[in-house]
N, C-alpha and C. Protein backbone atom coordinates (compact mmCIF):
# COMPACT_ATOMS: atom_id res chain seq x y z
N UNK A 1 -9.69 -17.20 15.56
CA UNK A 1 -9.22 -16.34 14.51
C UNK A 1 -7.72 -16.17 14.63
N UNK A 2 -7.26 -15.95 13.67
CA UNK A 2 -5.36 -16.23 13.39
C UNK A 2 -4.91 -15.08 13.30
N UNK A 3 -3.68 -14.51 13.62
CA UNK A 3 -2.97 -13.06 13.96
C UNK A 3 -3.69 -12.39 12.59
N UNK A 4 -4.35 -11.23 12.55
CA UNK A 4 -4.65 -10.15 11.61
C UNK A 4 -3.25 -9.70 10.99
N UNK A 5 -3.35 -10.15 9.57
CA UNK A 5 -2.04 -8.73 9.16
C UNK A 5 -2.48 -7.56 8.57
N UNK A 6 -1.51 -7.23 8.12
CA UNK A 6 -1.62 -5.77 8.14
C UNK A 6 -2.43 -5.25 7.25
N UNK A 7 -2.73 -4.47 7.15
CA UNK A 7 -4.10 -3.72 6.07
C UNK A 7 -3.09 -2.54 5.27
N UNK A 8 -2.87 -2.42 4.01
CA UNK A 8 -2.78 -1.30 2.99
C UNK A 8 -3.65 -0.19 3.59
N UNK A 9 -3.32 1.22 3.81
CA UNK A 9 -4.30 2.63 4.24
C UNK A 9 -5.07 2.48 3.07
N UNK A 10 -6.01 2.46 2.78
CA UNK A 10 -7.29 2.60 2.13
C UNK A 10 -6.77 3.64 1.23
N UNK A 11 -6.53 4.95 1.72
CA UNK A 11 -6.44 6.38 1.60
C UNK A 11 -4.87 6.32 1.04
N UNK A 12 -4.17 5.28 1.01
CA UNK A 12 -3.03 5.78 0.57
C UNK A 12 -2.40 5.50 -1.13
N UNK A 13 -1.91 6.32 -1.85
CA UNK A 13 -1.84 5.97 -3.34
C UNK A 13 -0.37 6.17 -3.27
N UNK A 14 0.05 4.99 -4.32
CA UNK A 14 1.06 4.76 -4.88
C UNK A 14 2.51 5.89 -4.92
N UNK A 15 2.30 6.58 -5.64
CA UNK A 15 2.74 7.87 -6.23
C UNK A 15 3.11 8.87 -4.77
N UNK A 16 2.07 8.76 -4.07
CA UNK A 16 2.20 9.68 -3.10
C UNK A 16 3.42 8.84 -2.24
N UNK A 17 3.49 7.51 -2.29
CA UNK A 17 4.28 7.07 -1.41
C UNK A 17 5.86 7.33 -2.47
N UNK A 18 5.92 7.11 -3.20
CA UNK A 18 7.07 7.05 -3.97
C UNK A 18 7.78 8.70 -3.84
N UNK A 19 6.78 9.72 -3.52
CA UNK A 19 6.61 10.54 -3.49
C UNK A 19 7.82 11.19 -2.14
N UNK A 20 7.22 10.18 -1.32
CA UNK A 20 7.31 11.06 0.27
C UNK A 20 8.72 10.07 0.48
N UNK A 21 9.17 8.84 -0.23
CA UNK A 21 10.41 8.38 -0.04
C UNK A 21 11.27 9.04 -0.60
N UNK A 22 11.20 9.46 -1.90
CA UNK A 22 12.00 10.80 -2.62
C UNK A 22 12.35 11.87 -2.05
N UNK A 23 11.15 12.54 -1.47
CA UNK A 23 11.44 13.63 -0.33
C UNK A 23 12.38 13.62 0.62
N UNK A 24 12.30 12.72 1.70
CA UNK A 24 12.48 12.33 2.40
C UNK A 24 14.23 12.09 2.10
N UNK A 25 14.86 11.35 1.73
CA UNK A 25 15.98 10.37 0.97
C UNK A 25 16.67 11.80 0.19
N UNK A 26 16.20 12.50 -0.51
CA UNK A 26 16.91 13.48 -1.55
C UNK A 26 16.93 15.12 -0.70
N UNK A 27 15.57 15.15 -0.50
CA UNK A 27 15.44 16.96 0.63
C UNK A 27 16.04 16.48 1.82
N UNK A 28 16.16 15.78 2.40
CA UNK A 28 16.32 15.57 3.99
C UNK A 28 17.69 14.86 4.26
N UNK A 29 18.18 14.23 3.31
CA UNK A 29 19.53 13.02 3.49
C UNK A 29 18.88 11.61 3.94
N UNK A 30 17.59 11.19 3.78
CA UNK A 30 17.09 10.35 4.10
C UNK A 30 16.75 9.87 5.58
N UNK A 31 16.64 11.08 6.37
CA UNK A 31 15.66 11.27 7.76
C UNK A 31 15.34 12.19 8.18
N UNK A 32 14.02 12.29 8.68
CA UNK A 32 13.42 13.86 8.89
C UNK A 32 12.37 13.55 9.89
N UNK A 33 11.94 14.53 10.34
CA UNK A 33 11.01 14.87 11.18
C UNK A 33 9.84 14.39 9.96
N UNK A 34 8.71 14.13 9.87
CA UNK A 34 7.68 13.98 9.61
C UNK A 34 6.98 15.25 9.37
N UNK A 35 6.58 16.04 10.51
CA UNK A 35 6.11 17.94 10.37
C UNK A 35 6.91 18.20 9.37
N UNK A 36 7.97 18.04 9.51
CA UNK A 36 9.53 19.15 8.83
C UNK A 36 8.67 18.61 7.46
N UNK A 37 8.98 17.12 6.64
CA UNK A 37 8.46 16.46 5.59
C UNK A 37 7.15 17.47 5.15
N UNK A 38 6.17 17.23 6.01
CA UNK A 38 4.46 17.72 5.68
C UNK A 38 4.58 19.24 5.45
N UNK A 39 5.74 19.99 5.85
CA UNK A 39 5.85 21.66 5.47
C UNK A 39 6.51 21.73 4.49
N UNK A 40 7.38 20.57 4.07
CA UNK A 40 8.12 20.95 3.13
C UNK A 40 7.37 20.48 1.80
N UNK A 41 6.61 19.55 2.15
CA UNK A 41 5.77 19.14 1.06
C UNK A 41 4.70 20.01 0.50
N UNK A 42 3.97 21.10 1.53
CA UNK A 42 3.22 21.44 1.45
C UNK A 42 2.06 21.21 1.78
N UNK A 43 2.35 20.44 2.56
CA UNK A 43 0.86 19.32 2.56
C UNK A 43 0.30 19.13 4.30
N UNK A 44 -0.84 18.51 4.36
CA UNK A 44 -1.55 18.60 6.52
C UNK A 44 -0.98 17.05 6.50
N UNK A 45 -0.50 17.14 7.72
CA UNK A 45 0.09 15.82 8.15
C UNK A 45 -1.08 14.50 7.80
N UNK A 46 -2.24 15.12 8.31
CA UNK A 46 -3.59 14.55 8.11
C UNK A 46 -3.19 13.19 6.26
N UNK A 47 -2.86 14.42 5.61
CA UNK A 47 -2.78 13.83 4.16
C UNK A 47 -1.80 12.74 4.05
N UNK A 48 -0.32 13.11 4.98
CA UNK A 48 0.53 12.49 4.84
C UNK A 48 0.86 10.84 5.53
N UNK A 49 -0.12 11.01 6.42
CA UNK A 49 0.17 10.09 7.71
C UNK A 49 -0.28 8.65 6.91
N UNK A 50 -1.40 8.45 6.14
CA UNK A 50 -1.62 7.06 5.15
C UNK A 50 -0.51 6.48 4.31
N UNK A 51 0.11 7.40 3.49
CA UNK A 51 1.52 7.11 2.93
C UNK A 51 2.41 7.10 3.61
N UNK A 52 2.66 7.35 4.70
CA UNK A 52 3.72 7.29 6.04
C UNK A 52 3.39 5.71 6.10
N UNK A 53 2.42 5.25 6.59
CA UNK A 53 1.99 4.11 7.15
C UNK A 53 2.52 3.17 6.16
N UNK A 54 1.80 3.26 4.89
CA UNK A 54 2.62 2.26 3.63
C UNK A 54 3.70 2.27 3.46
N UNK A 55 4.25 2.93 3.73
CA UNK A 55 5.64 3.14 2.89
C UNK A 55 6.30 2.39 4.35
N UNK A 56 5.87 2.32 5.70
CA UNK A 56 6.48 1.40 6.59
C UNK A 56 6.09 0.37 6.92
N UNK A 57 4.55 -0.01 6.37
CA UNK A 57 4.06 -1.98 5.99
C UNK A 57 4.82 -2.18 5.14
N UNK A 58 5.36 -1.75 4.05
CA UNK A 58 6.44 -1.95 2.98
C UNK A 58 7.94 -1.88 3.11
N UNK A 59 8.08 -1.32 4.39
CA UNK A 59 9.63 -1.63 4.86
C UNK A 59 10.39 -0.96 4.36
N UNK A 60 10.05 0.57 3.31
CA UNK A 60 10.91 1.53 2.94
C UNK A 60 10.99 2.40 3.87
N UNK A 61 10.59 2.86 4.45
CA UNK A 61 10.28 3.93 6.14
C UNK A 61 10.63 3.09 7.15
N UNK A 62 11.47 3.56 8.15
CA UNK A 62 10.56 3.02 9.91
C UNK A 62 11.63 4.54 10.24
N UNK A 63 10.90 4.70 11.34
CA UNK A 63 10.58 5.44 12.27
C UNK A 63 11.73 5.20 13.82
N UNK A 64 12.75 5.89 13.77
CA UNK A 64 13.92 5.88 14.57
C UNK A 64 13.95 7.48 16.19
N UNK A 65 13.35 7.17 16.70
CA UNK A 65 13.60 8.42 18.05
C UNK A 65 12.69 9.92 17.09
N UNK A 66 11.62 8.92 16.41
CA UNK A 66 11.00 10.49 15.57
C UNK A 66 10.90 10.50 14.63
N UNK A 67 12.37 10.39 14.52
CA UNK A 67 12.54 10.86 13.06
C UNK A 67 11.95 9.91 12.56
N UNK A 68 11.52 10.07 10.74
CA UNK A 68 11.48 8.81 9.66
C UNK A 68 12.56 9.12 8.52
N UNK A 69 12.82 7.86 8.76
CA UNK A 69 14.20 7.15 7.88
C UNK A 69 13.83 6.56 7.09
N UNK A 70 14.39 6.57 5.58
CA UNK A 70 14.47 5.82 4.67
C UNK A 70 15.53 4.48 5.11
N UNK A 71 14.88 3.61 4.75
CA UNK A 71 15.64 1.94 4.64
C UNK A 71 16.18 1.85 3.82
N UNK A 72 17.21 0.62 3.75
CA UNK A 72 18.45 0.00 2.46
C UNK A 72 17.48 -0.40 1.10
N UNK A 73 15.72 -1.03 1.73
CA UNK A 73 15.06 -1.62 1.05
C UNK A 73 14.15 -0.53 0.14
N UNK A 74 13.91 1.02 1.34
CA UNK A 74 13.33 1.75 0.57
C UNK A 74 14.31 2.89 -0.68
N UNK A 75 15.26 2.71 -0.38
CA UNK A 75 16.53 3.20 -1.23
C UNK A 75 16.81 2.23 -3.06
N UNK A 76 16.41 1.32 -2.30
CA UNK A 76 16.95 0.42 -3.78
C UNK A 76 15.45 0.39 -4.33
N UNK A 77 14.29 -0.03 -3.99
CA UNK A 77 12.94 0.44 -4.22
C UNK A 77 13.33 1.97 -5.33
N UNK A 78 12.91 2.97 -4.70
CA UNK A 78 13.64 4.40 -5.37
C UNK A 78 14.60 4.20 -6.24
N UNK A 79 15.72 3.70 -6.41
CA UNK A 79 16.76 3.41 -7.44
C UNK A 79 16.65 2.45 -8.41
N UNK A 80 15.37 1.62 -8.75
CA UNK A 80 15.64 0.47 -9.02
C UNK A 80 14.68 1.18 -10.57
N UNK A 81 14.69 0.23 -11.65
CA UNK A 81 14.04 0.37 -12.78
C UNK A 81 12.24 0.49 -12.27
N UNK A 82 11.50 0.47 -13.58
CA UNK A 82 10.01 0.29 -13.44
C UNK A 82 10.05 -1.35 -13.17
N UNK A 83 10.55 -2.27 -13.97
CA UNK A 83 9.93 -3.54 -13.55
C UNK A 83 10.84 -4.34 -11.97
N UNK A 84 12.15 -3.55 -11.98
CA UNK A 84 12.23 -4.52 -11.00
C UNK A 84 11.28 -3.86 -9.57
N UNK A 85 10.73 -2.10 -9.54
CA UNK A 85 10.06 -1.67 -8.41
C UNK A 85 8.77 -2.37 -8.33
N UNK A 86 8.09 -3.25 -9.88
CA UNK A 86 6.34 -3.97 -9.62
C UNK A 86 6.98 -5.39 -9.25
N UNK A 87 8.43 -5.55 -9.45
CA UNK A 87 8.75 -7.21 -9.32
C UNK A 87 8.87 -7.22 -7.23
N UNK A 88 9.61 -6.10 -6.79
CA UNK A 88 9.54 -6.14 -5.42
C UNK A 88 7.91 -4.96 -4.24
N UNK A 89 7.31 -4.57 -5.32
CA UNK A 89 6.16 -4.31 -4.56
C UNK A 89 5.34 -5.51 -4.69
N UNK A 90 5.24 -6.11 -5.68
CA UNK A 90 4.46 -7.17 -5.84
C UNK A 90 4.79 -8.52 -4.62
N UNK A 91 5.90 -8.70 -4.24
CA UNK A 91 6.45 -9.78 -3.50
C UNK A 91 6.00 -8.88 -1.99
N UNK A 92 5.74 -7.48 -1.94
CA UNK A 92 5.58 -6.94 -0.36
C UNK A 92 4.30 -6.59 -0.65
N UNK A 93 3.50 -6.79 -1.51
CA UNK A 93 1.87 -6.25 -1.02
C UNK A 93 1.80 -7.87 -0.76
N UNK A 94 1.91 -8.78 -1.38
CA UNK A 94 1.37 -9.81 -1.30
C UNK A 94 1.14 -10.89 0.22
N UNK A 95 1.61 -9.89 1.30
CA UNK A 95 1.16 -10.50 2.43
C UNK A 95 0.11 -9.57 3.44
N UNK A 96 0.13 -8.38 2.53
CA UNK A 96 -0.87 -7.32 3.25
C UNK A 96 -2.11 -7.43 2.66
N UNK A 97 -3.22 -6.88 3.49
CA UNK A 97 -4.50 -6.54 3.10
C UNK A 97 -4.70 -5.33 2.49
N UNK A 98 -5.37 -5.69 1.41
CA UNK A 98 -6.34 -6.67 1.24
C UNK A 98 -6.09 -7.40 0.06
N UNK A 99 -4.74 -7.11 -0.55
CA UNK A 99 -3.88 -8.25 -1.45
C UNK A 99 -3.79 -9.73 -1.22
N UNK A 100 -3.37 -10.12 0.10
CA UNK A 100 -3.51 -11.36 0.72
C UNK A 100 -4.53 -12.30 0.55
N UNK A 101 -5.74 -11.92 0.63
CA UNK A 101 -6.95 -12.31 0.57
C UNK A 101 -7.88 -12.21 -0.88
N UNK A 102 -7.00 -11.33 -1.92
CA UNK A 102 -7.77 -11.02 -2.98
C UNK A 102 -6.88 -12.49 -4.25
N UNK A 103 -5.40 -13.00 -3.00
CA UNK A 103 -4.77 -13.71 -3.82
C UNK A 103 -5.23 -15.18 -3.87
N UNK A 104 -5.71 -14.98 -2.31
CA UNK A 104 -6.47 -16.43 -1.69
C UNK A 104 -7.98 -16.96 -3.21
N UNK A 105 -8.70 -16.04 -2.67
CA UNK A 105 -9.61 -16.33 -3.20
C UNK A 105 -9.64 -15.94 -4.75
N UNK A 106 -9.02 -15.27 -5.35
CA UNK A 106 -8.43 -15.35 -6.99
C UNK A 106 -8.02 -16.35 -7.95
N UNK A 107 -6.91 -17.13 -6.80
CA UNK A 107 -6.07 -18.17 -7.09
C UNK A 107 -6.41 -18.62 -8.38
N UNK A 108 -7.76 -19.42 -8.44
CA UNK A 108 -8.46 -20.44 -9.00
C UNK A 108 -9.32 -20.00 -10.12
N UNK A 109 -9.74 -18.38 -9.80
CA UNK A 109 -11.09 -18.15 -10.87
C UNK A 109 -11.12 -16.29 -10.45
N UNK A 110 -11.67 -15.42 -11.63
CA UNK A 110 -11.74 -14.58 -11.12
C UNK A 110 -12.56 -14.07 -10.07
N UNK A 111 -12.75 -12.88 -9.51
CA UNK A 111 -13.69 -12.89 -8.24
C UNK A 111 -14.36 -11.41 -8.72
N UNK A 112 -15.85 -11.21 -8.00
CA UNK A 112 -15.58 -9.80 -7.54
C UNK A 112 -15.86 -9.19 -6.67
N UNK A 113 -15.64 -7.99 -6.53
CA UNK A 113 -15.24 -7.30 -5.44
C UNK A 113 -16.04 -7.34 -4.51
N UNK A 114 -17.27 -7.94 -3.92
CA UNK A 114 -18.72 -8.47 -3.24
C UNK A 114 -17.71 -9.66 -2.33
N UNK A 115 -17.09 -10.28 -3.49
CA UNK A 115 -16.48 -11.78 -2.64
C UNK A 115 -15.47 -11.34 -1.97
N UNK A 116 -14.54 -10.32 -2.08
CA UNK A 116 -13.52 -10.01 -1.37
C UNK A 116 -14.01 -9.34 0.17
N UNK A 117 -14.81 -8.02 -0.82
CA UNK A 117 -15.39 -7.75 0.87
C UNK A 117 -15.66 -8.44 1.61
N UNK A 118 -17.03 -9.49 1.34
CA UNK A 118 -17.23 -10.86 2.40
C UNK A 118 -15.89 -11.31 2.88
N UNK A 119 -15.03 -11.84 2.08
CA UNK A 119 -13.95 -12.61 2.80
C UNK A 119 -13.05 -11.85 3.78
N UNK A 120 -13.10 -10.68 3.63
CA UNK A 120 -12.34 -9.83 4.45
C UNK A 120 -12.52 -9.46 6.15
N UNK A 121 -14.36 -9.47 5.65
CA UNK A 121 -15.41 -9.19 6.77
C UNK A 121 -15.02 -10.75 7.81
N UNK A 122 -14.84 -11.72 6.94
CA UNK A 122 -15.08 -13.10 7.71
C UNK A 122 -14.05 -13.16 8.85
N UNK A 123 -12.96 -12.75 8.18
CA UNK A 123 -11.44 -12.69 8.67
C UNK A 123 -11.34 -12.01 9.81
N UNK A 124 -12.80 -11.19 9.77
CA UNK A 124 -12.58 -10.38 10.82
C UNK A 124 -12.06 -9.04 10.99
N UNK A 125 -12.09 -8.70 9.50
CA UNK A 125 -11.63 -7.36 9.25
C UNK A 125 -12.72 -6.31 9.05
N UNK A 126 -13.35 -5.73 10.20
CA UNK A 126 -14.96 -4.87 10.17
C UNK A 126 -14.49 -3.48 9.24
N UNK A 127 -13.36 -3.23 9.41
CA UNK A 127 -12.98 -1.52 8.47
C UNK A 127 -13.36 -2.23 7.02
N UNK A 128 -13.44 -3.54 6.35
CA UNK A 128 -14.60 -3.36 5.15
C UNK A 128 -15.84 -3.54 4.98
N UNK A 129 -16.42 -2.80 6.43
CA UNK A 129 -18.05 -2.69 6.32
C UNK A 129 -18.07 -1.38 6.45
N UNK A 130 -16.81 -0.16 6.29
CA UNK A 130 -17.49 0.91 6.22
C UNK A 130 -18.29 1.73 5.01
N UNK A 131 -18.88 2.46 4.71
CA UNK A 131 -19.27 2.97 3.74
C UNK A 131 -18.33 3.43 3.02
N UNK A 132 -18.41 3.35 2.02
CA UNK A 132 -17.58 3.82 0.48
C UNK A 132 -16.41 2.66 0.68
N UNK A 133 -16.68 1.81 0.95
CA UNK A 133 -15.47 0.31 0.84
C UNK A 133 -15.56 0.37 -0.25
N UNK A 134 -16.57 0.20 -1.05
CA UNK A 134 -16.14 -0.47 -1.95
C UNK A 134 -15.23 0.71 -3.36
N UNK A 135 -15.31 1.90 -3.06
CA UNK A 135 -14.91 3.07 -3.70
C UNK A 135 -12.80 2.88 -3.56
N UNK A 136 -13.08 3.22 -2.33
CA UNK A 136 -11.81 2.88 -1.81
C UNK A 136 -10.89 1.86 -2.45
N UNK A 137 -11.47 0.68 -2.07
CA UNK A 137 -11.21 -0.80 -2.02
C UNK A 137 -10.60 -1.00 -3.95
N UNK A 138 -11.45 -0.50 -4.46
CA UNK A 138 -11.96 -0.75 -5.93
C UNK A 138 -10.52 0.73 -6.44
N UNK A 139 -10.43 1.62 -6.04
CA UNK A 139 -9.10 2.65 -6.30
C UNK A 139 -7.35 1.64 -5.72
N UNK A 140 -8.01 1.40 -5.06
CA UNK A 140 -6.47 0.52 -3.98
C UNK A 140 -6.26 -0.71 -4.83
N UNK A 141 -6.82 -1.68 -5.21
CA UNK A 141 -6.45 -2.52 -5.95
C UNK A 141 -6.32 -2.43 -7.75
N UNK A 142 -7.18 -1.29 -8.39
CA UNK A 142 -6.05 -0.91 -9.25
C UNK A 142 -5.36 -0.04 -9.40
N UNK A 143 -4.83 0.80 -8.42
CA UNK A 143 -3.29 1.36 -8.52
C UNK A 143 -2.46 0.55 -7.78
N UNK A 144 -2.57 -0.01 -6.89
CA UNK A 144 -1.31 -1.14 -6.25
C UNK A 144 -1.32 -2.02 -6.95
N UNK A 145 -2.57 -2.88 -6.82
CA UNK A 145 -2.52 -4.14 -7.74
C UNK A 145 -1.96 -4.21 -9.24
N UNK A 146 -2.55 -3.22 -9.82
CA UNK A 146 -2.12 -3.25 -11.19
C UNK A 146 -0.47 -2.78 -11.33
N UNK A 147 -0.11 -1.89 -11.41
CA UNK A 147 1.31 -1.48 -10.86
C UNK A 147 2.38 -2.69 -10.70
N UNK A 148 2.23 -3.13 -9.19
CA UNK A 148 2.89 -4.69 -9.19
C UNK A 148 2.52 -5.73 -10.20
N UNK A 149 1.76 -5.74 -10.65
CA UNK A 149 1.46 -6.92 -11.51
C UNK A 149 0.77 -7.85 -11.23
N UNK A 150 -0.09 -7.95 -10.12
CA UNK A 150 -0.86 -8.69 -9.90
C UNK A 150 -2.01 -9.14 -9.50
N UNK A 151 -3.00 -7.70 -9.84
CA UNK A 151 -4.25 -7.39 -10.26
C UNK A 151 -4.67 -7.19 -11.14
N UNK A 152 -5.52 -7.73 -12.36
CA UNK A 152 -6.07 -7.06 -13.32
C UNK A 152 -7.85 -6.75 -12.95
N UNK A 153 -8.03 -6.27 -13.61
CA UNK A 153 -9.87 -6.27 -13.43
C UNK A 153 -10.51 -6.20 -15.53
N UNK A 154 -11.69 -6.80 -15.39
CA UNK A 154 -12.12 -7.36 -16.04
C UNK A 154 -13.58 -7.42 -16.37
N UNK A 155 -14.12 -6.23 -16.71
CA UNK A 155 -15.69 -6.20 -16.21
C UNK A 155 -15.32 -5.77 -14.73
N UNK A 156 -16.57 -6.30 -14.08
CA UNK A 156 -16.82 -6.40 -12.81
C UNK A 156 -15.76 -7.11 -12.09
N UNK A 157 -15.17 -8.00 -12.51
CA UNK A 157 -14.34 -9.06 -11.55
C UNK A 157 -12.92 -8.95 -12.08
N UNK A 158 -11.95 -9.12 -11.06
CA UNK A 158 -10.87 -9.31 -10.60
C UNK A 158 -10.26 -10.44 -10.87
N UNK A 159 -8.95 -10.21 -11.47
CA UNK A 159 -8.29 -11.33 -11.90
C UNK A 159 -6.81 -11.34 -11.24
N UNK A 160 -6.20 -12.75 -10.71
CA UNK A 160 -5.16 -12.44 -9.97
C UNK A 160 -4.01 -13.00 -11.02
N UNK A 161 -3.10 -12.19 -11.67
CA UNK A 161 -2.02 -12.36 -12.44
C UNK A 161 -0.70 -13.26 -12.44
């Protein structure tokens, strides 16, 4: 089996991430404590920690002696129009899970969401045998997917754009 990449938080939505880079970048000067972030947001770290995670598989966050910092990449992300932010999420989901794999097996024909799980499972990825995958799974690919531009759904099945 070949290096695992990275997995999208299941639990994490769009908005909330665009959300917590705004925060972060505009309330803070663009680095903060994380707690400091989750009080100022209002919100249990619990909630915050999935969009923490995305927003640093996506390379707008990393994480410096604690603190979290906004990046050059998550700054222009935030500043940039609606199409050029689906033209560069689309180029950074597209090596994460479960985008990666929904692009593999899309390529050619639409799929649905039965074939992705399997292919995911094969890969060796067991977090899509938990219960409510497919709830999850089926929310995550159309707000990311669709957004970037390169999910549609179609009936039952999935079409890669």
């Amino acid at each position: 089996m070949g290096q695992r990449s990275l997995i999208m938080p299941l639990d994490s939505r769009l908005t909330d991430v665009i959300g917590l880079i705004d925060t972060i970048l505009n309330d803070f000067g663009g680095k903060a404590d994380i707690y400091a972030v989750a009080q100022h947001m209002d919100a249990d770290l619990d909630d915050i920690i999935p969009n923490l995670n995305a927003a640093i598989y996506l390379g707008f966050l990393k994480v410096i002696n604690g603190d979290v910092v906004v990046t050059e990449l998550g700054v222009k992300f935030l500043n940039s129009k609606i199409p050029e932010r689906r033209r560069m999420l689309r180029e950074l989901i597209s090596s994460i899970e479960p985008f990666k794999t929904a692009i593999e097996i899309g390529k050619d024909e639409p799929f649905p969401l039965e074939k992705l799980i399997m292919a995911l499972v094969n890969k060796g990825y067991s977090e899509f045998k938990a219960p409510g995958i497919r709830d999850l799974l089926t929310i995550l690919l159309s707000e990311w997917g669709a957004y970037a531009g390169l999910i549609k759904k179609r009936g039952d099945e999935y079409i890669i754009t």
